[in-house]
Protein backbone atom coordinates (compact mmCIF):
# COMPACT_ATOMS: atom_id res chain seq x y z
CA UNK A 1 30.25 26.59 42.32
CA UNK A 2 30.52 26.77 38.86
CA UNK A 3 27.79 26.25 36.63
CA UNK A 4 27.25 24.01 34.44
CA UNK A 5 26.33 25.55 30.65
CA UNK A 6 24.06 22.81 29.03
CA UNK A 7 22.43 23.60 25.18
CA UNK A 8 19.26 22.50 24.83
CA UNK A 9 19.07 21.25 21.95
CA UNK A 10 15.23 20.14 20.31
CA UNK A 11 15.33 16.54 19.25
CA UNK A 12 13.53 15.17 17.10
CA UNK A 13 12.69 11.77 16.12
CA UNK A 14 14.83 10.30 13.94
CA UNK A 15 11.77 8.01 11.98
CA UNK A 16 12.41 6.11 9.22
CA UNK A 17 9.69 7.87 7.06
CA UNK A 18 8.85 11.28 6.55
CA UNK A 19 5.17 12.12 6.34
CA UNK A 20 5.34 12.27 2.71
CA UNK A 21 6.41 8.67 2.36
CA UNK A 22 3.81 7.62 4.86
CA UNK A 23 1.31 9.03 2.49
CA UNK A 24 2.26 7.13 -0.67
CA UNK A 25 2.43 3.84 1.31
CA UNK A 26 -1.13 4.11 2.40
CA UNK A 27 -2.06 5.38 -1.28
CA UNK A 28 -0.45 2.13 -3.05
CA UNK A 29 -2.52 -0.21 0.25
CA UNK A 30 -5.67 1.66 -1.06
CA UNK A 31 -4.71 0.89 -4.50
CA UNK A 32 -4.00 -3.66 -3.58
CA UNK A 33 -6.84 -3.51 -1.62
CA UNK A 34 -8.92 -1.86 -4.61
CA UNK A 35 -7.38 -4.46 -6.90
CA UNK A 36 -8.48 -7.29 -3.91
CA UNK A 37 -11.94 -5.89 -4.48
CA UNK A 38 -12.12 -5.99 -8.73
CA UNK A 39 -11.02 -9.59 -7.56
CA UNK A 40 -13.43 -10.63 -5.27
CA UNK A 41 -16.84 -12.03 -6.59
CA UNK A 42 -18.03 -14.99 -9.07
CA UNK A 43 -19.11 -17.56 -6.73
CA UNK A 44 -21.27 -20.17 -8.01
CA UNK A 45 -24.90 -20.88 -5.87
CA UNK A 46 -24.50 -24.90 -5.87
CA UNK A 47 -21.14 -25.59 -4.45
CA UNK A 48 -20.73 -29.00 -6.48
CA UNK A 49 -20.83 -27.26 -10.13
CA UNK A 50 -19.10 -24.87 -11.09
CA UNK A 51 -20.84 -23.18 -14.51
CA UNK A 52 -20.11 -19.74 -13.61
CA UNK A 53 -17.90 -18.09 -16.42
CA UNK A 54 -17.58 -14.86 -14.75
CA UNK A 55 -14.47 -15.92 -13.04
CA UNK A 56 -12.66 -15.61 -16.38
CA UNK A 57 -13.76 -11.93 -16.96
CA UNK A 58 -11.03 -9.33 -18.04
CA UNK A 59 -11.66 -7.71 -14.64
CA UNK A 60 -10.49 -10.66 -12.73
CA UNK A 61 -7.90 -12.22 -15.08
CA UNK A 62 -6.05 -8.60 -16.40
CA UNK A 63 -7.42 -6.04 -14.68
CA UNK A 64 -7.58 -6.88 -10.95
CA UNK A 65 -3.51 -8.35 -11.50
CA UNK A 66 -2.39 -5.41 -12.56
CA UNK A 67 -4.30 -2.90 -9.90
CA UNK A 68 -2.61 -4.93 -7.70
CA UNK A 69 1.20 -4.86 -9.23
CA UNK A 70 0.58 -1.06 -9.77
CA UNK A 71 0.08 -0.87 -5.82
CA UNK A 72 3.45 -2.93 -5.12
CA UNK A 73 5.19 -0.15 -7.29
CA UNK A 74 3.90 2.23 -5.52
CA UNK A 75 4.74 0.60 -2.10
CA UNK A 76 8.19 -0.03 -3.86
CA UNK A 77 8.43 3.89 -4.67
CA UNK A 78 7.20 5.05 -1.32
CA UNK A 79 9.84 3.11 0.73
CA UNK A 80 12.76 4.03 -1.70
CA UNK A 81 11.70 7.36 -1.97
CA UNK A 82 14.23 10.24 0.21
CA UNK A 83 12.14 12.00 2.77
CA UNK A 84 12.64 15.79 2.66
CA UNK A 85 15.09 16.93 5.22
């Protein structure tokens, strides 16, 4: 009988990612969801009037947006980012 030569070859996953850009898309999620948080707050105790002016602080109105737009360029960056080969 002749036998049959067969290379084994190691195959790896062909992901989408690499580790790297895995990283930097959990970084810019940690950086939205800190902006979410600068955000959050304000409420007023008597739900019919609304007197609280602390919903027009910098934090909410300038800060908190752009936290949150620097975390979508950082998604942005991690997915177009090549993964080392």
């Amino acid at each position: 009988m002749a036998e049959k030569l067969t290379t084994e070859k190691k195959q790896t996953p062909n992901t989408l990612f690499g580790k790297e850009n895995y990283i930097w898309i959990l970084a810019g999620l940690v950086v939205m969801l800190l902006g979410l948080l600068l955000m959050a707050g304000g409420n007023s105790k008597d739900p019919n009037v609304f007197t609280n002016d602390e919903v027009y602080s910098f934090r909410r109105i300038t800060l908190a947006p752009i936290v949150i737009l620097l975390g979508l360029g950082i998604e942005v960056f991690a997915i177009f980012r090549k993964p080392k080969s």
